[in-house]
Protein backbone atom coordinates (compact mmCIF):
# COMPACT_ATOMS: atom_id res chain seq x y z
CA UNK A 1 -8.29 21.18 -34.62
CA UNK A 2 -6.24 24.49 -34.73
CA UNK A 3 -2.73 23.78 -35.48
CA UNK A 4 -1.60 25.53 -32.31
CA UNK A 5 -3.52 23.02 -30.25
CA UNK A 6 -2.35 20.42 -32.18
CA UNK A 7 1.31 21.24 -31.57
CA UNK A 8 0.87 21.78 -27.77
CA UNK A 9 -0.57 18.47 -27.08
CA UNK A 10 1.88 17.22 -29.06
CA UNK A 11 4.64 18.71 -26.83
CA UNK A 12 2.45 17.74 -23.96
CA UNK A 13 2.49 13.65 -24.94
CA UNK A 14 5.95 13.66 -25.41
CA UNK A 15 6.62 14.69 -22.13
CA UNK A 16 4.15 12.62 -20.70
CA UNK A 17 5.19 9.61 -22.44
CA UNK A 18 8.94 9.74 -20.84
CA UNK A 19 7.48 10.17 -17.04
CA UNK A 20 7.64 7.17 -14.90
CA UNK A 21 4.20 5.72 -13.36
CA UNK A 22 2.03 7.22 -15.56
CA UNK A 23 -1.80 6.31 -16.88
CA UNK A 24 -0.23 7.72 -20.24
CA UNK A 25 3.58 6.48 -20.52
CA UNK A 26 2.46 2.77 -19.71
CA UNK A 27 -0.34 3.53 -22.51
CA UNK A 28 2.30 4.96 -25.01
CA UNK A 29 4.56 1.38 -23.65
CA UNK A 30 1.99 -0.57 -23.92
CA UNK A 31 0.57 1.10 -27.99
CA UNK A 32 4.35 1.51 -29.50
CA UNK A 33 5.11 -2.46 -30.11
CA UNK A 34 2.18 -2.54 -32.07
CA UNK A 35 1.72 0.45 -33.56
CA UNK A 36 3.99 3.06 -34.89
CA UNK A 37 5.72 5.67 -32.74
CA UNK A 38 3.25 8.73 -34.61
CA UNK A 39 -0.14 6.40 -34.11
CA UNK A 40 0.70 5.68 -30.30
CA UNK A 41 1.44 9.63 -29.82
CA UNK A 42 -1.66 10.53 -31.44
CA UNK A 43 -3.66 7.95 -28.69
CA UNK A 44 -1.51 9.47 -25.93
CA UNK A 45 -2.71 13.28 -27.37
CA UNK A 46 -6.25 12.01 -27.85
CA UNK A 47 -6.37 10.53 -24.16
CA UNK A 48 -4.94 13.93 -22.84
CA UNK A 49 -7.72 15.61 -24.68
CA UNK A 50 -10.73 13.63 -23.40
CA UNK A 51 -8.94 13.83 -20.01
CA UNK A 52 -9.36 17.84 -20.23
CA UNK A 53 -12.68 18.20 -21.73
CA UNK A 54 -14.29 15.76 -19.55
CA UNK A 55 -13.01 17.81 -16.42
CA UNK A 56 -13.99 21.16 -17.58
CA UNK A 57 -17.35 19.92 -18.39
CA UNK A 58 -17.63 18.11 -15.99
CA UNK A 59 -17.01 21.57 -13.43
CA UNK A 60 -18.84 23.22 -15.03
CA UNK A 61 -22.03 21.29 -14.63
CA UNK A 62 -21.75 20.22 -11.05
CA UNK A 63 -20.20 21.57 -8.03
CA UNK A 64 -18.50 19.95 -5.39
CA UNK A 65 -21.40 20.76 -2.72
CA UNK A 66 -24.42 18.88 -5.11
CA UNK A 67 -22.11 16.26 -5.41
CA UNK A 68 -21.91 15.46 -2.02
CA UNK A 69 -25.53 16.05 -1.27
CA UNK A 70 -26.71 13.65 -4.51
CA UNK A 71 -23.98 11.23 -2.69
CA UNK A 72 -25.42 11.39 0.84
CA UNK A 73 -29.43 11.49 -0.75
CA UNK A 74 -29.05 8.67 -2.78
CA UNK A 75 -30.62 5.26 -0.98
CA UNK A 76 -27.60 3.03 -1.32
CA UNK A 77 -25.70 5.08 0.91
CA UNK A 78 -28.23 5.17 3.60
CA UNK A 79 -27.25 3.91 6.79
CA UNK A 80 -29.69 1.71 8.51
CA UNK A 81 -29.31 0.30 11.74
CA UNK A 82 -28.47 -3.07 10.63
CA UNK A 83 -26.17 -2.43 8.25
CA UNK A 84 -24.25 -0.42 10.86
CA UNK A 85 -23.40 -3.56 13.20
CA UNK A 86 -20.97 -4.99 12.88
CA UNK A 87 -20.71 -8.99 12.88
């Protein structure tokens, strides 16, 4: 990993660690009793990593109108006319 990167997400799970209601400061609360400050940083960074490189690929291989059509084509989310009653 370039060392710029390295020092960006660093910056980046710092700050994200001292926001309230956050995915990643309860992680960092919930890592630092049992590990060290560095080690639960480093998970923070790596979750903020997978976080951005699952989005971008996953933009880049769909778009938002196949999503909806593989959505509406797919047979679980049929309506029939039973299923549409109510009881």
């Amino acid at each position: 990993m370039p060392k710029w990167l390295s020092i960006y997400l660093h910056n980046a799970a710092l700050a994200a660690t001292r926001t309230k209601n956050t995915y990643l400061a309860a992680q960092y609360s919930r890592l630092r009793p049992r590990l060290s400050h560095a080690r639960a940083l480093v998970a923070v960074e790596h979750s903020i990593l997978v976080a951005i490189f699952t989005c971008s690929t996953f933009r880049r291989r769909t778009s938002q109108h196949c999503l909806a059509q593989r959505f509406l084509e797919h047979p679980c989310n049929q309506l029939s006319p039973t299923s549409a009653k109510r009881h």
